[in-house]
Protein backbone atom coordinates (compact mmCIF):
# COMPACT_ATOMS: atom_id res chain seq x y z
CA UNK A 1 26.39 134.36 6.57
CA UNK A 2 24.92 131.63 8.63
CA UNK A 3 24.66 132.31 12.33
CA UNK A 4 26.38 128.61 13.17
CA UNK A 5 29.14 129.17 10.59
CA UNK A 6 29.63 132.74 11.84
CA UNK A 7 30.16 131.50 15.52
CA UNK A 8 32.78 129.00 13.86
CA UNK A 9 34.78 131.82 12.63
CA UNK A 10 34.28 134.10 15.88
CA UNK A 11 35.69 130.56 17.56
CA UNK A 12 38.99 130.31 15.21
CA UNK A 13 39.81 133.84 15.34
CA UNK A 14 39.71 133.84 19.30
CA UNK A 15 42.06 130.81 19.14
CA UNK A 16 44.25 132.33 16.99
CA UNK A 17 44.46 135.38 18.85
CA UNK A 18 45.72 133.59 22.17
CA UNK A 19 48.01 131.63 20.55
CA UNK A 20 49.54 134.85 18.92
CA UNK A 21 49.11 136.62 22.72
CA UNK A 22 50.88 133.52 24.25
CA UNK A 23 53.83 133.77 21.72
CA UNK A 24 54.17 137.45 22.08
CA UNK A 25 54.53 136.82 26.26
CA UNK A 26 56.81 133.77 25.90
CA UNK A 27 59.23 135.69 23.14
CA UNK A 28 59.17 138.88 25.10
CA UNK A 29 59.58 137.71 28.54
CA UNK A 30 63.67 136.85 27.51
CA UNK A 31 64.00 140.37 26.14
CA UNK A 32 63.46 142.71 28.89
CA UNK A 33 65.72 140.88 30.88
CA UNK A 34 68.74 143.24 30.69
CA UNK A 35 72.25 144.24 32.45
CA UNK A 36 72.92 147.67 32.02
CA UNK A 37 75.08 150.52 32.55
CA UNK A 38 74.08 154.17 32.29
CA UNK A 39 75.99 157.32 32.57
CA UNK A 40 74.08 160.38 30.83
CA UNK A 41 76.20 162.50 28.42
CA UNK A 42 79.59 160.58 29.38
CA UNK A 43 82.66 161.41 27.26
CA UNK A 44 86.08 160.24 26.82
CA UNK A 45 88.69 160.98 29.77
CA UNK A 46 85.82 162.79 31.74
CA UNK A 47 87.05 162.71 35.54
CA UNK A 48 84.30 161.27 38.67
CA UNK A 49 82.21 159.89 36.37
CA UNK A 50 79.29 158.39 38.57
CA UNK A 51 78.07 155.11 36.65
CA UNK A 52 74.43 153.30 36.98
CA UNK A 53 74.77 149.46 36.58
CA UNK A 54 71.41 147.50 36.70
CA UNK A 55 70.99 143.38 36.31
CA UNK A 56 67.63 141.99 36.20
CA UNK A 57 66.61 139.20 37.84
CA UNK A 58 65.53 136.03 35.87
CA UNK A 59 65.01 133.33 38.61
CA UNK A 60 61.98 132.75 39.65
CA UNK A 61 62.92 131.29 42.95
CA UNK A 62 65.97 132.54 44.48
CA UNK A 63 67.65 136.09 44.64
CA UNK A 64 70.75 137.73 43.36
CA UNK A 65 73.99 137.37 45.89
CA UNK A 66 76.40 139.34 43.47
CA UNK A 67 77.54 141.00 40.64
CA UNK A 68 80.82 140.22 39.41
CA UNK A 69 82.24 142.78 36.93
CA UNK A 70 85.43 142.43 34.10
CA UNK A 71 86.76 146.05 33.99
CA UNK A 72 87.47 146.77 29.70
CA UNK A 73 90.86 147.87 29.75
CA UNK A 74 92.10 151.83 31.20
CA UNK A 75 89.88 151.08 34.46
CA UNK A 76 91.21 149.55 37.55
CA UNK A 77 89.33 148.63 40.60
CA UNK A 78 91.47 151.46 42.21
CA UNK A 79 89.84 153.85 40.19
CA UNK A 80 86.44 153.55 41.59
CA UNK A 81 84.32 154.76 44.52
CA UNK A 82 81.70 152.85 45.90
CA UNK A 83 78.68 154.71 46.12
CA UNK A 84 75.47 153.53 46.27
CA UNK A 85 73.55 150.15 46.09
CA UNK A 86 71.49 147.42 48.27
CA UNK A 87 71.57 147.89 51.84
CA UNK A 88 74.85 145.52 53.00
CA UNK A 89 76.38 145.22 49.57
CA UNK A 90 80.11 146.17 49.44
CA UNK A 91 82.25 146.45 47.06
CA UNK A 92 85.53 143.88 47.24
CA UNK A 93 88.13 144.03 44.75
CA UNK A 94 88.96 141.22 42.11
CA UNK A 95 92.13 140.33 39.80
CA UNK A 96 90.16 141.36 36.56
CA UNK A 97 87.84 144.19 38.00
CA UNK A 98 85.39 143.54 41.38
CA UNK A 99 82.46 142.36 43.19
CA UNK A 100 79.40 143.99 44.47
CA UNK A 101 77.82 141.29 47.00
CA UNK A 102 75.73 141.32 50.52
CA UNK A 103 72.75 139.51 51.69
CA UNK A 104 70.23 137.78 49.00
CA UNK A 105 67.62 139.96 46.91
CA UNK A 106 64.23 139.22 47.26
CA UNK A 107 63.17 136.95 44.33
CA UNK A 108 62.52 138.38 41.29
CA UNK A 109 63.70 141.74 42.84
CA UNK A 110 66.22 143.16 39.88
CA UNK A 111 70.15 144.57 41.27
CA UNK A 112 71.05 148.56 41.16
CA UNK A 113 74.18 150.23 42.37
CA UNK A 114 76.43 153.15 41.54
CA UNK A 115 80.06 153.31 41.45
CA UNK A 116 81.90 156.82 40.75
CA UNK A 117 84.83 156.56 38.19
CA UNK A 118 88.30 158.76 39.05
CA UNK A 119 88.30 158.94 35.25
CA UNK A 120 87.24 157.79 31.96
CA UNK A 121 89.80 156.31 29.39
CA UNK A 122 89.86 157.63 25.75
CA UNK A 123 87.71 154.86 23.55
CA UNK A 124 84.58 155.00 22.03
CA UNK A 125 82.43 152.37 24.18
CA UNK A 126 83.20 150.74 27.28
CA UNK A 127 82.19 146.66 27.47
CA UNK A 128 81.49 145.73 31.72
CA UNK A 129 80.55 141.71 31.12
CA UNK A 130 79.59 140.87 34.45
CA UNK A 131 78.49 137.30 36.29
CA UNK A 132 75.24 137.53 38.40
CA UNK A 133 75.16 135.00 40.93
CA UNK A 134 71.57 133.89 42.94
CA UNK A 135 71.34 132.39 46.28
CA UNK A 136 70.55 129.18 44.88
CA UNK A 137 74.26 128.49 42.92
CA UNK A 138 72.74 129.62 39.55
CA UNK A 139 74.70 132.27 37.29
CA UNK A 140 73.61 134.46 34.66
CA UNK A 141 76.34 135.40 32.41
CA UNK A 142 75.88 138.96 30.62
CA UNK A 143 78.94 138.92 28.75
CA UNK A 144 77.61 138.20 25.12
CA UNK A 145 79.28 141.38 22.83
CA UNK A 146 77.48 142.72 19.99
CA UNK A 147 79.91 141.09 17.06
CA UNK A 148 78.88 137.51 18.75
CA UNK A 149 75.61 138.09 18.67
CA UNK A 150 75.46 139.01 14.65
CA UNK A 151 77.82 136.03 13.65
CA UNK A 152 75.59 133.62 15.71
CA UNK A 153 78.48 132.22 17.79
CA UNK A 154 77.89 134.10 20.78
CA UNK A 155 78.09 131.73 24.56
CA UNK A 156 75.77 134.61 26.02
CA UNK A 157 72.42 133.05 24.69
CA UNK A 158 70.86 136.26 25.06
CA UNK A 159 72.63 137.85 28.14
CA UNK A 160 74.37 140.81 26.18
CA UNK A 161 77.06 142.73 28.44
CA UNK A 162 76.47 146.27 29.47
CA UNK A 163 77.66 148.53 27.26
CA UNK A 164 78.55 152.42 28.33
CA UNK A 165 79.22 154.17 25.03
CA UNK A 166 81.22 157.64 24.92
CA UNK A 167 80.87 161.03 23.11
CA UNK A 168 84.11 162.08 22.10
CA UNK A 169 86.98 163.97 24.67
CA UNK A 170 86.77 167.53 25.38
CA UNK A 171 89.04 169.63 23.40
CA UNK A 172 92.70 169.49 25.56
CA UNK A 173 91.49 166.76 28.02
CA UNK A 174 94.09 164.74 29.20
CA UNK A 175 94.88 161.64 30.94
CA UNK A 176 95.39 162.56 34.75
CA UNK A 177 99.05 160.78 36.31
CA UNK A 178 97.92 157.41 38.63
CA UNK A 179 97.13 157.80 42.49
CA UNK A 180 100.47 158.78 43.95
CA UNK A 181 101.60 156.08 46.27
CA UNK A 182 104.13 156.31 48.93
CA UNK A 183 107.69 156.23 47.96
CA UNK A 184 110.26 154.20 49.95
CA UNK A 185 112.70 156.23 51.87
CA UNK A 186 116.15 156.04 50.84
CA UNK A 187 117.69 156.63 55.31
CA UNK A 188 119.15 153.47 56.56
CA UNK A 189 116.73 151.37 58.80
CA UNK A 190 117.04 151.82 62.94
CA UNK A 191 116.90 148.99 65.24
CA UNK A 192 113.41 147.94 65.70
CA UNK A 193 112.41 149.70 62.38
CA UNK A 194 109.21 147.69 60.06
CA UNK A 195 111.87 146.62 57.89
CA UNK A 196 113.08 143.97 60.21
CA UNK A 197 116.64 143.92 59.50
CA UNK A 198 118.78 144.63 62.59
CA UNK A 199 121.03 146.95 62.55
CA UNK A 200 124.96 145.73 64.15
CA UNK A 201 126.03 147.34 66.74
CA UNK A 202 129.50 148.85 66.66
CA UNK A 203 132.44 146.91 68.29
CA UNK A 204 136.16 148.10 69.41
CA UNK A 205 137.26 145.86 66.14
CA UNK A 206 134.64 147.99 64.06
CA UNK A 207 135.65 150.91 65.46
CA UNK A 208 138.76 153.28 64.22
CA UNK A 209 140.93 154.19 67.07
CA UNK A 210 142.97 157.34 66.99
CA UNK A 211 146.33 155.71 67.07
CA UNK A 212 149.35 155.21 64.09
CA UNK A 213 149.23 152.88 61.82
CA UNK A 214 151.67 150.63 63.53
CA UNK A 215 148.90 150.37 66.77
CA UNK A 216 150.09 150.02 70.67
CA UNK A 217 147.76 152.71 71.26
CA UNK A 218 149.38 155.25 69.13
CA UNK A 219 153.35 154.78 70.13
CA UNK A 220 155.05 154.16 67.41
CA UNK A 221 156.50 150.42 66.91
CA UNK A 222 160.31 151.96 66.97
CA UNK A 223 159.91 152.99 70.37
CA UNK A 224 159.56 150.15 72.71
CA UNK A 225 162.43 148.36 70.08
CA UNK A 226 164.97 151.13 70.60
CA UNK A 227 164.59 150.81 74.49
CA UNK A 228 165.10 147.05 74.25
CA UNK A 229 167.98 147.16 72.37
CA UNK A 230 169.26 150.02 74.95
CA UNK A 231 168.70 147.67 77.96
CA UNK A 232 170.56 145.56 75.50
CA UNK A 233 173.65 146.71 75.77
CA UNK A 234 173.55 148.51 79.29
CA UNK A 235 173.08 144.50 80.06
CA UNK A 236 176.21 143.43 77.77
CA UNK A 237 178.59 146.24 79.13
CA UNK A 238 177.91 145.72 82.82
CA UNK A 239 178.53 141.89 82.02
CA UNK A 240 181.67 142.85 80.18
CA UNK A 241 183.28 145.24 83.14
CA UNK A 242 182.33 141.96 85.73
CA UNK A 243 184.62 140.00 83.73
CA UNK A 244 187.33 142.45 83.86
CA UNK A 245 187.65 142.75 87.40
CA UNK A 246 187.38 139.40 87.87
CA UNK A 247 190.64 138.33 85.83
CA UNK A 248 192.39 141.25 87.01
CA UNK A 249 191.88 140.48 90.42
């Protein structure tokens, strides 16, 4: 071979080679972004499970503010424990699961924390789609499942949620009763009790007095009518023997 035409050929096969580098970057650089969840030999209905969620960053100019998480169903925000994760992030809950926020991430710096789970429920895979939120107002959305991704109808475009799958329940593990919470009492309030009713104070009408049923303090009703009717007729007979004298004299 000719030396010009084999420095032709040495030329083409260069080019193609870093246009066949530059795809490789530019198609790989969306896959190792990830949102993950991690829990090593987790099975169904295990109790303090501690769980590993990760989100990587994708923004080239701002940080992530938060993680917003959708518990899958047999997990309340109740059931978890805030362990672990980056310094002056707390963990707040939501009405479909929680947030993990605090100060912005440095850019391009990916998100880890650790939550412990009271218990796991019986199913075969737990789905966590969360929303990661950056300083700058932009949102990544890892809540793509698996079944949208095959049929080609997913709304992730290529932000797949985190997925914890389970080996099955030990043999006789059961579901452990909720958190017991504090039962009302059944004992009438006092005055100046939290339940803000007042309580009426007792009055002389309210109050049963120890007398008959016909009142006057307990004397019966016959009483004070059998001495009127005595003064009665004392009254009429003295009248009577006035009259008497009178017309005799």
């Amino acid at each position: 071979m000719h030396r010009p035409t084999l420095v032709r050929t040495l030329r083409r096969l260069g080019a193609l080679t870093a246009v066949a580098l530059a795809v490789t970057v530019a198609t790989a650089a969306p896959a190792t972004a990830h949102a993950e969840v991690e829990a090593e030999g987790a099975r169904a209905l295990d109790q303090n499970v501690a769980l590993t969620f990760s989100a990587a960053s994708e923004s080239a100019s701002a940080g992530i503010t938060a993680l917003e998480v959708i518990l899958p169903k047999g997990i309340t925000a109740d059931d978890l424990t805030y362990e672990e994760g980056p310094e002056g992030w707390k963990l707040a809950p939501t009405s479909r699961g929680y947030t993990v926020s605090g100060p912005k991430l440095a850019v391009g710096e990916d998100a880890e924390y650790v939550v412990v789970v009271r218990q796991l429920p019986d199913a075969e895979e737990l789905v966590f789609k969360t929303l990661q939120s950056y300083s700058d107002g932009e949102v990544d959305r890892w809540i793509e499942l698996e079944d949208d991704a095959e049929d080609g109808h997913g709304h992730g475009h290529g932000h797949p949620a985190p997925v914890l799958r389970l080996k099955p329940a030990p043999p006789g593990a059961k579901r452990v009763a909720s958190s017991p919470t504090q039962e009302p009492t059944t004992a009438a309030p006092s005055p100046g009790t939290a339940s803000g009713e007042p309580v009426a104070e007792a009055t002389d009408t309210d109050t049963p007095t120890a007398t008959g049923p016909d009142g006057d303090g307990g004397v019966p009703l016959a009483v004070p009518l059998g001495v009127g009717a005595g003064v009665a007729v004392l009254g009429g007979g003295a009248w009577w023997l006035r009259s008497r004298r009178g017309g005799s004299a």
